[in-house]
C-alpha atoms as a PDB file:
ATOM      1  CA  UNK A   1       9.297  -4.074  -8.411  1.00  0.00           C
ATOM      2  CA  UNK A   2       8.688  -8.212  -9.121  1.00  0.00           C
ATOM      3  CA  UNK A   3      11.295  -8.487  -6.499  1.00  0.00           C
ATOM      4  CA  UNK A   4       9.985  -6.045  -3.679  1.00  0.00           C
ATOM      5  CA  UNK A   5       6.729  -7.485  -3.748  1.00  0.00           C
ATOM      6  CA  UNK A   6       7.736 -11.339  -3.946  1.00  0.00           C
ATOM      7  CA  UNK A   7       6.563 -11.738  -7.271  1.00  0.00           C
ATOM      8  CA  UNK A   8       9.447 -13.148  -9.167  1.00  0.00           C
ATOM      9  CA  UNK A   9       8.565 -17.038  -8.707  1.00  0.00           C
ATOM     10  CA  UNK A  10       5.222 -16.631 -10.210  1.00  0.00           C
ATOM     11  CA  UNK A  11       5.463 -14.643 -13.582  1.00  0.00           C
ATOM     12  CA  UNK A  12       4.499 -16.881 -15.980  1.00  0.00           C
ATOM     13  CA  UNK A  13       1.551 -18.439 -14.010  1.00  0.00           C
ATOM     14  CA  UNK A  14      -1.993 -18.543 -14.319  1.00  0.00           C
ATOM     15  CA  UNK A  15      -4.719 -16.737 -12.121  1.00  0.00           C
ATOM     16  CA  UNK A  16      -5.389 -20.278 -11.280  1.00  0.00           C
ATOM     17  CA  UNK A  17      -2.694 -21.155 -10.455  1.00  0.00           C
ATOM     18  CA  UNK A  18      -1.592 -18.724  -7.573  1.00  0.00           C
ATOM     19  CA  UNK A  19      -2.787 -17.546  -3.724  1.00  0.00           C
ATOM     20  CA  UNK A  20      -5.512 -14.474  -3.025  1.00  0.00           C
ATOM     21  CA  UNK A  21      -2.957 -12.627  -1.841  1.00  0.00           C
ATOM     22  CA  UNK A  22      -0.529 -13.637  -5.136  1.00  0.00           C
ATOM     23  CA  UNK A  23      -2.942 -11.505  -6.781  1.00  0.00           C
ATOM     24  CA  UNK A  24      -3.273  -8.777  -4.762  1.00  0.00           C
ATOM     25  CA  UNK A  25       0.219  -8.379  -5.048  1.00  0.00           C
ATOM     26  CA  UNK A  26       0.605  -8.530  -9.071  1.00  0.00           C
ATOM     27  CA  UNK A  27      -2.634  -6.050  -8.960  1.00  0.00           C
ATOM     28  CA  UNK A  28      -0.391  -3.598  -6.699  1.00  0.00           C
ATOM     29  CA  UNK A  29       2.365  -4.163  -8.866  1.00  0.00           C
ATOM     30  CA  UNK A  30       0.121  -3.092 -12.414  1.00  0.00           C
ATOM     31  CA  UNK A  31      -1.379  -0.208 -10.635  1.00  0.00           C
ATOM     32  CA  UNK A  32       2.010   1.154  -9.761  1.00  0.00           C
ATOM     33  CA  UNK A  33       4.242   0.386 -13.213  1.00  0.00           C
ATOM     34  CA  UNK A  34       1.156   3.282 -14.743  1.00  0.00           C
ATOM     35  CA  UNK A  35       3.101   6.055 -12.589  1.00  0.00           C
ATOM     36  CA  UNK A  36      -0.293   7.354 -11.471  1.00  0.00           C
ATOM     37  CA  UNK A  37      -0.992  10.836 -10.102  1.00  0.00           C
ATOM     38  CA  UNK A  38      -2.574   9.420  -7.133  1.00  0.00           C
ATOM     39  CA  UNK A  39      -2.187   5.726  -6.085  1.00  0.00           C
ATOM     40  CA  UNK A  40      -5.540   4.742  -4.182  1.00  0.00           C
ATOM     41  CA  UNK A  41      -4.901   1.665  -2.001  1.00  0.00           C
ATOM     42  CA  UNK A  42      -7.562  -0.147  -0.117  1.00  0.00           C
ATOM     43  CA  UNK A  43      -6.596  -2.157   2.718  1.00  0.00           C
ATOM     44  CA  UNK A  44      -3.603  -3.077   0.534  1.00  0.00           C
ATOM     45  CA  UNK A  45      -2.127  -5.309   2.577  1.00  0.00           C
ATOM     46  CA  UNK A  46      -4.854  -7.294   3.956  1.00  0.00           C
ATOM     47  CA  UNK A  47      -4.602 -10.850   2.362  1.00  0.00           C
ATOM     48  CA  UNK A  48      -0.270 -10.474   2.629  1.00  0.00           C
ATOM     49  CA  UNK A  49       1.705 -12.016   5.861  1.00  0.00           C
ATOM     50  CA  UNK A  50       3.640  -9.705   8.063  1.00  0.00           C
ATOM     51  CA  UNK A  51       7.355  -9.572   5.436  1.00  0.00           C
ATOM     52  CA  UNK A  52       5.452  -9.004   2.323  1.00  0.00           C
ATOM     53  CA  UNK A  53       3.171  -6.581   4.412  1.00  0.00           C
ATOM     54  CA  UNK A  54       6.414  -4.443   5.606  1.00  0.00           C
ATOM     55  CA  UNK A  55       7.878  -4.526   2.520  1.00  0.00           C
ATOM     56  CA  UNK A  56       4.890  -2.878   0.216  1.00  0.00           C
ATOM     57  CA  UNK A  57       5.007  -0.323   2.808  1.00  0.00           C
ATOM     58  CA  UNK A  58       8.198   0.573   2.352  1.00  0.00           C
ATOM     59  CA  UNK A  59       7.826   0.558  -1.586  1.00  0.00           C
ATOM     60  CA  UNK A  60       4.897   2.597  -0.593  1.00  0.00           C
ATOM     61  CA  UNK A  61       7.202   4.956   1.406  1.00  0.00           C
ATOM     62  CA  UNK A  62       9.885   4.842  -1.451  1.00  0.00           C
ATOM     63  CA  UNK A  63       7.763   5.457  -4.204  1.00  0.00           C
ATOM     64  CA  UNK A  64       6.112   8.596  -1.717  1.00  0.00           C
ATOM     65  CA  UNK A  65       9.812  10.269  -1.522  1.00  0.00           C
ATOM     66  CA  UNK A  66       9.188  10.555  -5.398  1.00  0.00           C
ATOM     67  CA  UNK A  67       6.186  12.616  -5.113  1.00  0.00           C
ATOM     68  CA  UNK A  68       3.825  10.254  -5.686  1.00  0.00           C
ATOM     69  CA  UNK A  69       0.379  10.869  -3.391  1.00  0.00           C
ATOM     70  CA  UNK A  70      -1.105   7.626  -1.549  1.00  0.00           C
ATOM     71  CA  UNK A  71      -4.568   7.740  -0.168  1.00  0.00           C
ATOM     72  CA  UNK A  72      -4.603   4.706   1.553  1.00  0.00           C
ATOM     73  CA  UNK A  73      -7.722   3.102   3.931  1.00  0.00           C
ATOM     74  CA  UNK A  74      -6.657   0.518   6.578  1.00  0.00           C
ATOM     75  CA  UNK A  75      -8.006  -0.925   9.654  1.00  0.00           C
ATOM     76  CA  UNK A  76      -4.014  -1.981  10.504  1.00  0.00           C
ATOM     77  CA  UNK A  77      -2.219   0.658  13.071  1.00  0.00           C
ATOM     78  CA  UNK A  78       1.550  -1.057  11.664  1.00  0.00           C
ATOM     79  CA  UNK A  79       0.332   0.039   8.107  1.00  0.00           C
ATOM     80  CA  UNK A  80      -0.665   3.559   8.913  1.00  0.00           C
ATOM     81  CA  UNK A  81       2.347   3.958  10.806  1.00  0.00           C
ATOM     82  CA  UNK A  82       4.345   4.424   7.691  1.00  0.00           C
ATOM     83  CA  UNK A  83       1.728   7.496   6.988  1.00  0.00           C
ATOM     84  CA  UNK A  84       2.932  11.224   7.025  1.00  0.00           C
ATOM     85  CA  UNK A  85      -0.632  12.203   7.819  1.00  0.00           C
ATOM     86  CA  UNK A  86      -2.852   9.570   9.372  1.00  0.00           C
ATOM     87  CA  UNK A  87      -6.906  10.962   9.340  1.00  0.00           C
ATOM     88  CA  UNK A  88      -9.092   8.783  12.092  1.00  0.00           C
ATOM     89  CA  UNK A  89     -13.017   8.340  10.115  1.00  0.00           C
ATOM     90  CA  UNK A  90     -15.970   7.462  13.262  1.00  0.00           C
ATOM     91  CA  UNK A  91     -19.511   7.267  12.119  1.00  0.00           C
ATOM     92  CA  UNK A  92     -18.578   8.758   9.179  1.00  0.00           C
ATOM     93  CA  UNK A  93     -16.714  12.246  10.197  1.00  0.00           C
ATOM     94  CA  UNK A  94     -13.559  13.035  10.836  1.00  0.00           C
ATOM     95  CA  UNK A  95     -12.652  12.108  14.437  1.00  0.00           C
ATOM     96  CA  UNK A  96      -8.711  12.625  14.610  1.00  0.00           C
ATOM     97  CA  UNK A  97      -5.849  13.419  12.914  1.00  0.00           C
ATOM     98  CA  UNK A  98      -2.083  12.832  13.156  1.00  0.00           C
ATOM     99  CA  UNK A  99       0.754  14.415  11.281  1.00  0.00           C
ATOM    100  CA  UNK A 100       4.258  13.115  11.271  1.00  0.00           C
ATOM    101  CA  UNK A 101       6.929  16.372  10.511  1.00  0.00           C
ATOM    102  CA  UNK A 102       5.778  18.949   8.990  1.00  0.00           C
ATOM    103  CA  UNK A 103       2.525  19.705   8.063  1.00  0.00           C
ATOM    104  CA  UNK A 104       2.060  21.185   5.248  1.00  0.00           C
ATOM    105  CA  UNK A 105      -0.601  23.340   3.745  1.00  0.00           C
END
């Protein structure tokens, strides 16, 4: 997982030490090594450039193919492109929704 997310140069450093989005990416990195039930990721990719961007989402999309459920919020349309089931939110109700395959019950 260091190595998917880019984290392998910066083990053994300090929260001082490293970038905002460093951080975000060793927090994504402890909340998935628990094996959670549901992984709840807000805007998870919002302080990462574009490479380490695409490649939590396809961890994301990897780690979804093992049954894990991600609810996920983003404003980014590349992000929720790697969604099976995107759900559109304006002023607060459900506006839209998109499925990709199946959808399932």
């Amino acid at each position: 997982m260091t190595v998917q997310l880019h984290l392998e140069g910066f083990l053994n450093k300090y929260p001082s030490e490293i970038s905002g989005g460093q951080k975000q990416r060793i927090a994504i990195a402890r909340a998935l090594v628990t094996k959670p039930t549901i992984l709840l990721a807000d805007e998870p990719t919002g302080a990462l450039d574009s490479k380490t961007s695409k490649a939590l989402m396809m961890l994301f999309q990897e780690i979804h193919q093992l049954e894990q459920t991600i609810l996920m919020v983003t404003h980014s349309n590349i992000d929720a492109s790697y969604a099976e089931r995107v759900i559109f939110i304006k002023d607060g109700r459900l506006y839209h929704e998109i499925y990709r395959g199946e959808k399932v019950n």
